[in-house]
Protein backbone atom coordinates (compact mmCIF):
# COMPACT_ATOMS: atom_id res chain seq x y z
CA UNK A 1 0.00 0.00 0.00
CA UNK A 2 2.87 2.55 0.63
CA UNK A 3 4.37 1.69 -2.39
CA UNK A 4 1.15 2.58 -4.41
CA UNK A 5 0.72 5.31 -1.96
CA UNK A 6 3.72 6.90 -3.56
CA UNK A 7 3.00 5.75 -7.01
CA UNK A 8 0.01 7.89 -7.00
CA UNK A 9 1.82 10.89 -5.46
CA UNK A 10 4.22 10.87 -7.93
CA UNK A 11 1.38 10.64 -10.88
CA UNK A 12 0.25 13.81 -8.77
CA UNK A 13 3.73 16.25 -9.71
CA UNK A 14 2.14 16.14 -13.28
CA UNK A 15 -1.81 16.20 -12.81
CA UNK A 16 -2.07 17.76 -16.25
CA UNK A 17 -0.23 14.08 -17.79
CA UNK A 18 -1.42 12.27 -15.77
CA UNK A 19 -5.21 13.58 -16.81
CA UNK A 20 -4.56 12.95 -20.15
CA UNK A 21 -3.39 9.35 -19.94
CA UNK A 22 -5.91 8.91 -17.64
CA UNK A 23 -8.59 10.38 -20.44
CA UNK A 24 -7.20 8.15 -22.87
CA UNK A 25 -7.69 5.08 -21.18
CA UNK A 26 -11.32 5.71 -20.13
CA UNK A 27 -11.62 6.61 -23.85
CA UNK A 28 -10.05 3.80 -25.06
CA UNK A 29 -12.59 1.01 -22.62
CA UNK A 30 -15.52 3.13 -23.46
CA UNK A 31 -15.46 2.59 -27.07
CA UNK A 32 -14.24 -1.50 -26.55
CA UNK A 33 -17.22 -1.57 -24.07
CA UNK A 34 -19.88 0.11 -26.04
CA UNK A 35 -18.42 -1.52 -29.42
CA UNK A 36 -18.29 -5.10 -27.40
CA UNK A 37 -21.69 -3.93 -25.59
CA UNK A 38 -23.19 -3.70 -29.25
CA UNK A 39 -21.68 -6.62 -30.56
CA UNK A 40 -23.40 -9.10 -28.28
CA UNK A 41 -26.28 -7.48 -28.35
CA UNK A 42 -26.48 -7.94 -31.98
CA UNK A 43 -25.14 -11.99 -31.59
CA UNK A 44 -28.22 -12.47 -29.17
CA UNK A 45 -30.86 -11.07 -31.02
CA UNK A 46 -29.38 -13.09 -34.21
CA UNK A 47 -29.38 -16.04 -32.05
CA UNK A 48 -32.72 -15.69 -30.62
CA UNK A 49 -34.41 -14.96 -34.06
CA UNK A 50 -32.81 -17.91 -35.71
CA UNK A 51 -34.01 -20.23 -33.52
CA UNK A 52 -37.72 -19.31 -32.90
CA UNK A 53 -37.79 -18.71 -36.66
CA UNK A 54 -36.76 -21.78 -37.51
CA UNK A 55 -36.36 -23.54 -34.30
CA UNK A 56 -33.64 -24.90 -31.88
CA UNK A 57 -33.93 -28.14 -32.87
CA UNK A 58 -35.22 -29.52 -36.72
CA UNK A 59 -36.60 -32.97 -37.48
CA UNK A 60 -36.05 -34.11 -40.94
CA UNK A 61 -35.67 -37.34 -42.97
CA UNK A 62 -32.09 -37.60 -44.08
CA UNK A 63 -30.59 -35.43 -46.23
CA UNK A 64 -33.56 -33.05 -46.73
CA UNK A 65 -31.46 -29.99 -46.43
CA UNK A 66 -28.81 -30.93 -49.08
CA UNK A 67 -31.00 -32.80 -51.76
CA UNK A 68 -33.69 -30.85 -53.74
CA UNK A 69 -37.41 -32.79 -53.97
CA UNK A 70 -38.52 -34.72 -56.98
CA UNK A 71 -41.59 -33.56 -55.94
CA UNK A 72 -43.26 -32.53 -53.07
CA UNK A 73 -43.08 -34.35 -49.69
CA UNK A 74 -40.97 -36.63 -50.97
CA UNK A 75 -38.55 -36.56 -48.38
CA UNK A 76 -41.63 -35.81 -45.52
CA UNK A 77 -42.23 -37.00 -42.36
CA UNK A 78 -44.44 -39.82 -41.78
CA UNK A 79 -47.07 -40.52 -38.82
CA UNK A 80 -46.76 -36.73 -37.51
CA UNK A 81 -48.97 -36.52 -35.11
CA UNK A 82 -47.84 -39.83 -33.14
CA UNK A 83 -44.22 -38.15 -33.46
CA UNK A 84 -45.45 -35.17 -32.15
CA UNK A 85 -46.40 -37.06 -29.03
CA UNK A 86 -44.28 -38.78 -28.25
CA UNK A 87 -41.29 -35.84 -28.64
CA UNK A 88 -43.33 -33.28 -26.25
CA UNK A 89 -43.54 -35.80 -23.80
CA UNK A 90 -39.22 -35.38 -23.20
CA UNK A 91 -39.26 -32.93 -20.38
CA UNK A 92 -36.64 -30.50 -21.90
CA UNK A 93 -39.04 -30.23 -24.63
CA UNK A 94 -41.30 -26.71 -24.66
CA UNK A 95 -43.27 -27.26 -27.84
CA UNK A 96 -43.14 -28.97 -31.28
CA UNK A 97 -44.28 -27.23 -34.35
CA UNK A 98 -44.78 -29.21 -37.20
CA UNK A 99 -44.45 -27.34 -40.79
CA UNK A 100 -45.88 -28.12 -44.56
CA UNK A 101 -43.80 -25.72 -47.04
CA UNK A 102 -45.36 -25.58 -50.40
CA UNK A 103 -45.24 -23.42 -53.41
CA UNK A 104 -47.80 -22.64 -56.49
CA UNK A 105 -49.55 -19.82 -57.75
CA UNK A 106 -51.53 -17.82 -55.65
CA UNK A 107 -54.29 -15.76 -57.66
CA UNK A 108 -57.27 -13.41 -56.84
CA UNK A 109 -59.37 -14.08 -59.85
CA UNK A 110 -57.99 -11.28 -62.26
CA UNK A 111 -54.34 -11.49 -61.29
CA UNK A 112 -52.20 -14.52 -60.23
CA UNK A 113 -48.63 -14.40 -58.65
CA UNK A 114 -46.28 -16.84 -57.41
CA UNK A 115 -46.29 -17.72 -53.81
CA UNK A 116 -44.25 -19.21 -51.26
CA UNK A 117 -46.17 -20.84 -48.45
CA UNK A 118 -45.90 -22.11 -45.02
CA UNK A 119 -48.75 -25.13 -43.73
CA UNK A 120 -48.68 -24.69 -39.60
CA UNK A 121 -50.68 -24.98 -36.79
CA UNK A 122 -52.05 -21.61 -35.07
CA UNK A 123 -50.16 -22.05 -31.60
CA UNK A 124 -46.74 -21.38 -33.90
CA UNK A 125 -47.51 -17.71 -33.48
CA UNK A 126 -47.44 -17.70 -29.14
CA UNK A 127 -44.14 -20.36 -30.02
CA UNK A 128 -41.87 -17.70 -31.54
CA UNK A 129 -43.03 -14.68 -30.39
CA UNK A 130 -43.70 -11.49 -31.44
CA UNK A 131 -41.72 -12.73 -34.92
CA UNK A 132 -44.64 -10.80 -37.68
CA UNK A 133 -46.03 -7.01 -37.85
CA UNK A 134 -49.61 -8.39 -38.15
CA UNK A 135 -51.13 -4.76 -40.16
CA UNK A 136 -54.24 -5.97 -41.32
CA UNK A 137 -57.24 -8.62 -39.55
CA UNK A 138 -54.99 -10.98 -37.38
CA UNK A 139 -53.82 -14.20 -37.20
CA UNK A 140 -54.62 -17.94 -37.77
CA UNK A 141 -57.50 -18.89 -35.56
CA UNK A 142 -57.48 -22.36 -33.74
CA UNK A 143 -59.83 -24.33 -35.87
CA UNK A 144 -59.34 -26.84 -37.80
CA UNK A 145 -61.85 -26.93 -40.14
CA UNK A 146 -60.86 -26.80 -43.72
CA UNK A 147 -64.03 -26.17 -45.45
CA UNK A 148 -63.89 -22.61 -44.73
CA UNK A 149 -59.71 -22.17 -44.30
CA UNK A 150 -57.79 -19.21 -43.66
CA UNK A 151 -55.13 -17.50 -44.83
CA UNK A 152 -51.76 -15.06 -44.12
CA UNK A 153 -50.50 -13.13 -46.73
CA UNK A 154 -47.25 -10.79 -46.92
CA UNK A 155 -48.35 -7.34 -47.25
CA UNK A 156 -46.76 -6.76 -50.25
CA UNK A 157 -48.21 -9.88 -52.24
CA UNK A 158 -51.72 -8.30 -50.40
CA UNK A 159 -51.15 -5.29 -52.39
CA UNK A 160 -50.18 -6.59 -55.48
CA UNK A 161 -53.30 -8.67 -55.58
CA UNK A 162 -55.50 -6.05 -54.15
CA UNK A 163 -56.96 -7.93 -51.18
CA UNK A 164 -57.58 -7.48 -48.03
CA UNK A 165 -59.01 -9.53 -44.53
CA UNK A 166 -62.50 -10.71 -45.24
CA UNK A 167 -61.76 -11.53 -49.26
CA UNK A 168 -61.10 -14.62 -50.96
CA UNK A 169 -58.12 -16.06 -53.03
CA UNK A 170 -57.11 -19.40 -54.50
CA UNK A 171 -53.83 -21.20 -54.32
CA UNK A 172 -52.61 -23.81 -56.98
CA UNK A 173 -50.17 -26.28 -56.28
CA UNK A 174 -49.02 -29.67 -57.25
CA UNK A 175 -49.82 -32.44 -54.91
CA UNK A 176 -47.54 -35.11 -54.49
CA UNK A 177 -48.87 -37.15 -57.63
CA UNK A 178 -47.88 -34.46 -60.09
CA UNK A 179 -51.51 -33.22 -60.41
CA UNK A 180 -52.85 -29.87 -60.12
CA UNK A 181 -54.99 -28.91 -56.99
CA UNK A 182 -56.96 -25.92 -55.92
CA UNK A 183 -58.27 -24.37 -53.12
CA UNK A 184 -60.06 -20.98 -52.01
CA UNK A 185 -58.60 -19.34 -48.76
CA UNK A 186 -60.55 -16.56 -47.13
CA UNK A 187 -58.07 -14.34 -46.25
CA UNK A 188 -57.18 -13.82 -42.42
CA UNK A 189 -54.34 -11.45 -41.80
CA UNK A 190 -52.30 -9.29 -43.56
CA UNK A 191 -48.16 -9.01 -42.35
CA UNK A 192 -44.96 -7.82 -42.98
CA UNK A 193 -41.49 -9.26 -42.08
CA UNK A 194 -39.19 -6.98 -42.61
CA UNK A 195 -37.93 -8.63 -45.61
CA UNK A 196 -39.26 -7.35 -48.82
CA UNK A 197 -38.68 -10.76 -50.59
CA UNK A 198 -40.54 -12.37 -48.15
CA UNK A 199 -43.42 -9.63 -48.22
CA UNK A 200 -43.78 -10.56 -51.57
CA UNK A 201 -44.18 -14.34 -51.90
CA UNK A 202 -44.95 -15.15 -48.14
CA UNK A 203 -48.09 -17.13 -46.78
CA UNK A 204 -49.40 -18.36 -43.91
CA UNK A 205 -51.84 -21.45 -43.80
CA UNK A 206 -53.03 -23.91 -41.67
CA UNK A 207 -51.19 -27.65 -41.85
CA UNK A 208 -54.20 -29.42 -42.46
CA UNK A 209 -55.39 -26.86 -45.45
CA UNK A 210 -51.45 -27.81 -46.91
CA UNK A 211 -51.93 -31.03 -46.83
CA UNK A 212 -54.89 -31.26 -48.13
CA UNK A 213 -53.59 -29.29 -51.12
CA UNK A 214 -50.81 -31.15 -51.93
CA UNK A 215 -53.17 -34.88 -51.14
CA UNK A 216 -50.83 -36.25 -47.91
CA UNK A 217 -50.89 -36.15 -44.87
CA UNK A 218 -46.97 -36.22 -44.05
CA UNK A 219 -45.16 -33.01 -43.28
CA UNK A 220 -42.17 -31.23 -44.29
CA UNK A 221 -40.44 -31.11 -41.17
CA UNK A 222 -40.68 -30.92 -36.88
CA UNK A 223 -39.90 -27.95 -35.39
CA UNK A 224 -38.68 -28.56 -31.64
CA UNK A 225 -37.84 -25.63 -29.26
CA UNK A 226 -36.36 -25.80 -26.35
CA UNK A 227 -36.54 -23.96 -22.55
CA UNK A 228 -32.71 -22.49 -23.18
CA UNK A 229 -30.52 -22.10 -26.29
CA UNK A 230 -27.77 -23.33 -23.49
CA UNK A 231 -29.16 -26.93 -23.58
CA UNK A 232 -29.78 -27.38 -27.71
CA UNK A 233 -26.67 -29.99 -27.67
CA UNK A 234 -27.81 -31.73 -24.50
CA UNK A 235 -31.38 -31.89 -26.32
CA UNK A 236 -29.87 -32.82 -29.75
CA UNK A 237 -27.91 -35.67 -27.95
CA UNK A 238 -31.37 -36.83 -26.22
CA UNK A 239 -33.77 -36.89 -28.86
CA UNK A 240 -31.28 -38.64 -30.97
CA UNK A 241 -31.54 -41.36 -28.77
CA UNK A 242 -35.17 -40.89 -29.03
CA UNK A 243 -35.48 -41.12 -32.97
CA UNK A 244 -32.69 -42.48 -34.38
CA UNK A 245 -33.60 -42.92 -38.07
CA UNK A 246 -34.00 -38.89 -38.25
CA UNK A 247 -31.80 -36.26 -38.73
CA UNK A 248 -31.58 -33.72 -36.03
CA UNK A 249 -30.07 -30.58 -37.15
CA UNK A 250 -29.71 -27.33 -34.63
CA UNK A 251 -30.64 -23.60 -35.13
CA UNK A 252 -26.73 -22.30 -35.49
CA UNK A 253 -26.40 -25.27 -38.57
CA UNK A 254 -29.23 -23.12 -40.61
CA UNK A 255 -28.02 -19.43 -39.12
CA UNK A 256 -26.10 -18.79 -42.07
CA UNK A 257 -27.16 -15.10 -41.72
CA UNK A 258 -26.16 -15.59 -37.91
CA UNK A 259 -22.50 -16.85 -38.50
CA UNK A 260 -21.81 -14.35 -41.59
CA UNK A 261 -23.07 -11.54 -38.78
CA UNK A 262 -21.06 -12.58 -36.31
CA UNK A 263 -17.69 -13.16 -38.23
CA UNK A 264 -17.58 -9.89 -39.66
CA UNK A 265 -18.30 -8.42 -36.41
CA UNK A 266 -15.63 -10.50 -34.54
CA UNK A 267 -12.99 -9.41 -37.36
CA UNK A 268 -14.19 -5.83 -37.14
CA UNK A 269 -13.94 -5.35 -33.13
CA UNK A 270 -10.99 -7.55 -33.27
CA UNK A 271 -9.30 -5.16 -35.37
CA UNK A 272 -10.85 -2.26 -33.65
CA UNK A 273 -9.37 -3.82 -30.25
CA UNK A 274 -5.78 -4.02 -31.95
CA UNK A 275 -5.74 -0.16 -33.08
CA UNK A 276 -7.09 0.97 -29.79
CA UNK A 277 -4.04 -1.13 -28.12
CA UNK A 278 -1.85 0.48 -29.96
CA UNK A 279 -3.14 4.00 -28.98
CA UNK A 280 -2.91 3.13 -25.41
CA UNK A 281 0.74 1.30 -25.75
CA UNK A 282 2.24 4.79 -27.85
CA UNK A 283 0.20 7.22 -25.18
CA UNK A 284 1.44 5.56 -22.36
CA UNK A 285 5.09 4.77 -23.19
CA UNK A 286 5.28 8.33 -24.49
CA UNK A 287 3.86 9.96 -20.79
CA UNK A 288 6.11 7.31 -18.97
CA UNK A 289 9.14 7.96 -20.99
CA UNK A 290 8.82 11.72 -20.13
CA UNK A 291 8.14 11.16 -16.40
CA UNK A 292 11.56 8.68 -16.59
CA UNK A 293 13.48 11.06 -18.45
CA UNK A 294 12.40 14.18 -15.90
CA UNK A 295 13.27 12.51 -13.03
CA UNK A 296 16.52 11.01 -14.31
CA UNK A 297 18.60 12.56 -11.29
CA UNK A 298 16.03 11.11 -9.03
CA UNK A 299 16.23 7.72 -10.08
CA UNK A 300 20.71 8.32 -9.94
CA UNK A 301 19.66 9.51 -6.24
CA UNK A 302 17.69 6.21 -5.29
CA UNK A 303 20.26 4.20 -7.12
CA UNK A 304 23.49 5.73 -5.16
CA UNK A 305 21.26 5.47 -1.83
CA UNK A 306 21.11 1.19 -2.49
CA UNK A 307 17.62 1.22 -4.81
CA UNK A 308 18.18 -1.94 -7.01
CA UNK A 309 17.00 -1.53 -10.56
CA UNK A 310 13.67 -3.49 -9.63
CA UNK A 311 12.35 -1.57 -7.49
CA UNK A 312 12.86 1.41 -9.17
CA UNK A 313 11.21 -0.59 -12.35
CA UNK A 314 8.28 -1.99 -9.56
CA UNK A 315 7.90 1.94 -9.01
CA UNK A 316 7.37 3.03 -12.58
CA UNK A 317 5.06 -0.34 -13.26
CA UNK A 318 2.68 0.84 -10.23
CA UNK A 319 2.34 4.11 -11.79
CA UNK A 320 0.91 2.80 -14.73
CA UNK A 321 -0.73 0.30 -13.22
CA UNK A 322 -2.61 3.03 -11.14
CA UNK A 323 -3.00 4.63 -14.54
CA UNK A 324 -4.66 2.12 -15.77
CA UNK A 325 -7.17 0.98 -12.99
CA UNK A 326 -8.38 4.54 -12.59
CA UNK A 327 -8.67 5.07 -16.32
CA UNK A 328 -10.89 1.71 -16.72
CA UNK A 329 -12.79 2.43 -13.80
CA UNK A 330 -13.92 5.75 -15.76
CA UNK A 331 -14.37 3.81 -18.82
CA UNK A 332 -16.84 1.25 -17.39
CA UNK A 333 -18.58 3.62 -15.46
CA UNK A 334 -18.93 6.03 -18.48
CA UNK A 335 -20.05 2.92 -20.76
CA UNK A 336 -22.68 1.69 -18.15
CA UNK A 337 -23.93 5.42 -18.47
CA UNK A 338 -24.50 5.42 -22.29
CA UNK A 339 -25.63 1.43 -21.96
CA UNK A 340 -28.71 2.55 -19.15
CA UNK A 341 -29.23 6.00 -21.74
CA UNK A 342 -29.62 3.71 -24.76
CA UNK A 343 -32.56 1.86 -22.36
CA UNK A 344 -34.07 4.93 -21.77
CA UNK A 345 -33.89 6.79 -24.68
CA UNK A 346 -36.00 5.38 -27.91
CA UNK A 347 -33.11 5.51 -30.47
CA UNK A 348 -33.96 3.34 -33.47
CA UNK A 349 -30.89 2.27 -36.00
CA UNK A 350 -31.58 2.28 -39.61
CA UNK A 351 -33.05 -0.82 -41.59
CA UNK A 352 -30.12 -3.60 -41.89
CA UNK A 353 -29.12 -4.16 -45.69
CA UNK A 354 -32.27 -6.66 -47.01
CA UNK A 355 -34.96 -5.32 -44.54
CA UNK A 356 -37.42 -2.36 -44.52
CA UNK A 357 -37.96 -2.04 -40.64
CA UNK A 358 -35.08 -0.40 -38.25
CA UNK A 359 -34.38 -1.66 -34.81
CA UNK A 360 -34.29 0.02 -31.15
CA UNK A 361 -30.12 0.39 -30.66
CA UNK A 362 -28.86 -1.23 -27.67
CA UNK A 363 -25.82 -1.82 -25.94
CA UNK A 364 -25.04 -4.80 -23.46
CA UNK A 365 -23.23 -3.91 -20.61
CA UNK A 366 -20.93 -6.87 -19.62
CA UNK A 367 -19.10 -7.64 -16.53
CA UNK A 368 -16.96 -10.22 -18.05
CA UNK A 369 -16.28 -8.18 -20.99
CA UNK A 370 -15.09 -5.33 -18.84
CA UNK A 371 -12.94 -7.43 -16.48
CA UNK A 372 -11.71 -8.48 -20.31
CA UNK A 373 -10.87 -4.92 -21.33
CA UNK A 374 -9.24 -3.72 -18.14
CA UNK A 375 -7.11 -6.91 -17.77
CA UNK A 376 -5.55 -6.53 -20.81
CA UNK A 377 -5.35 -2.66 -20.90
CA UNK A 378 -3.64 -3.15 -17.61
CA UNK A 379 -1.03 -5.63 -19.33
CA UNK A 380 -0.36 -2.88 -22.09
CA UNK A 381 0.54 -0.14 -19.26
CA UNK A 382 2.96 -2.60 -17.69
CA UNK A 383 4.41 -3.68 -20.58
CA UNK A 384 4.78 0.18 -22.15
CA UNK A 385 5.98 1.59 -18.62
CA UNK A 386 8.56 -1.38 -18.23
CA UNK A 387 10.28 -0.54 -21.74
CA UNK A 388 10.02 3.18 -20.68
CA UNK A 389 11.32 2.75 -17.21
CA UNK A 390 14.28 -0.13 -18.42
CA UNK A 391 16.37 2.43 -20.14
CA UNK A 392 16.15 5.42 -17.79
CA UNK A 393 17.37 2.85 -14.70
CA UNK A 394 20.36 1.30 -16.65
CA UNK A 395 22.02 4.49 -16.86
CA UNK A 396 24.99 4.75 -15.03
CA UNK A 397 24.65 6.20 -11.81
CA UNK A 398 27.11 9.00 -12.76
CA UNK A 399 25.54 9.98 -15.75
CA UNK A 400 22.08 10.47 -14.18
CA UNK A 401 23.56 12.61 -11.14
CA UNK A 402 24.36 15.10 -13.69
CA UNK A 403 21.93 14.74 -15.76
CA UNK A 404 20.20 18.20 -16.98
């Protein structure tokens, strides 16, 4: 303590340096923090829209996500509903969605368009969450009657065809025999994703109105999610003990979006973290090497009074050492400030390359990412102030005493 008692007394003969280092190390942690804050902010939201789009957990027949269909359903699951029993009965198991995906023309009467379409049950919209912008009627209802069915439709494909909640379409597809099918939907809900692709081609229908269209009654594929993301492996590992003949494949296996996000993030901040290093390494070896070369009779004083040459190094490392802790503290502090700001303060980023709807900005603050930061900005300050500090001590005793 008396050593870093006299560490900070001697950062004290040159408050105005010793501010300014001090500034650029809070600097320096606020922009890793906010920048790291922001990163995992944007990871978790990829994560947790990957899997309740598509799931944590998908049940397929083998191979159904590298071969292409002959036709459709070919490569389907059989016996559905008993499957679907028997997988929510696993404890870590929250709910199983099964899915129909289909494609055809969808047409109003006067004007026809191509349309890509989901078959699933109703509770798929509590499953995932707030996942659509419902802006016209609502969604699904919970019967399953199909001589009446219902339909979703993209807003965009609603406005191209001119309808709205309460009219009637008909979508044409090919059922799994090669013939043609029809069937009139009474249109339910109008919504947008985000994507404009998807606004254009996107429907909604119920499973049992797919199937009926395309004349079977398998499905495309089982939709499991789980209570945590933390536990998809542990689940994977379980429910291939369960069904063996399947393929279980997990949410980060279809996240290509996800992975491409999160690479060029990591390369970005990683580079980011590099060229702040540097600016900390240069501003602190520069403010060190002045202290050292100011006080070069001083340290020729210690050395003649029996100071070895580590302790006099010990002396400038707990300088910057104090340099650094105080300048991180400010840093973390200051990012924790613009983190609870961002939370209070409706700031919306613009729409992501691909998408037509912005999102609220927000910035993680981290615990483990700041012990992180100040860990190794504390490494840089010892390393710069021991390669500022080596050369001013190795000078002959002589020399310094008359230094000038």
């Amino acid at each position: 303590m008396h050593r870093l008692k006299v560490a900070a007394l001697n950062l004290l003969r040159n408050r105005r340096r010793s501010f300014l280092a001090v500034a650029i190390i809070s600097i320096v942690v606020t922009a890793l923090m906010t920048s790291g804050g922001f990163g995992l902010f944007t990871y978790q939201s990829l994560k947790e829209s990957a899997a309740r789009s598509g799931g944590h957990l998908v049940l397929t027949q083998p191979g159904y996500f590298s071969s292409d269909e002959d036709f459709p359903l070919q490569l389907g699951l059989d016996n559905a509903n008993k499957l679907r029993r028997d997988l929510l009965v696993e404890e870590n198991v929250k709910a199983v969605q099964p899915r129909v995906y289909l494609q055809g023309l969808i047409s109003n009467g006067d004007k026809s368009s191509i349309f890509l379409g989901q078959g699933i049950l109703p509770s798929e919209f509590r499953v995932k969450g707030p996942f659509l912008n419902v802006t016209e009627g609502s969604i699904l209802s919970n019967r399953e009657d199909i001589s009446d069915p219902e339909i979703m439709l993209g807003k965009d494909l609603a406005r191209n065809l001119n309808v709205r909640p309460g009219d009637y379409i008909t979508l044409m597809s090919s059922t799994v025999h090669g013939a043609l099918n029809a069937m009139d939907f009474k249109v339910r809900g109008v919504f947008g994703t985000g994507v404009p692709d998807m606004d254009k081609r996107q429907v909604y229908i119920s499973v049992q109105a797919a199937q009926f269209l395309l004349d079977s009654d398998r499905v495309s594929t089982m939709a499991i999610y789980g209570y945590s993301l933390d536990k998809t492996s542990s689940l994977q590992e379980r429910l291939r003990e369960l069904v063996p003949e399947l393929e279980i494949t997990t949410w980060e296996d279809r996240a290509f979006f996800y992975q491409g996000v999160k690479s060029l993030y990591d390369r970005i901040f990683g580079l980011m973290g590099i060229i702040m290093a540097l600016v900390i390494f240069v501003s602190l070896f520069n403010t060190l090497a002045m202290s050292v070369t100011e006080r070069t009779r001083e340290i020729g004083t210690l050395s003649a009074l029996g100071a070895s040459k580590v302790e006099l190094i010990t002396g400038f490392i707990l300088e910057a050492l104090v340099l650094a802790v105080v300048g991180s503290l400010a840093g973390v502090i200051l990012a924790g400030l613009i983190s609870a700001g961002l939370m209070m303060f409706d700031i919306t980023m613009p729409p992501p390359p691909g998408k037509t709807t912005g999102y609220p900005l927000t910035v993680y603050f981290s615990i483990n990412l700041a012990w992180m930061i100040s860990v190794a900005i504390a490494a840089i300050c010892v390393f710069s102030s021991f390669l500022a500090a080596r050369k001013g001590v190795n000078k002959p005793i002589t020399e310094a005493l008359v230094h000038v």
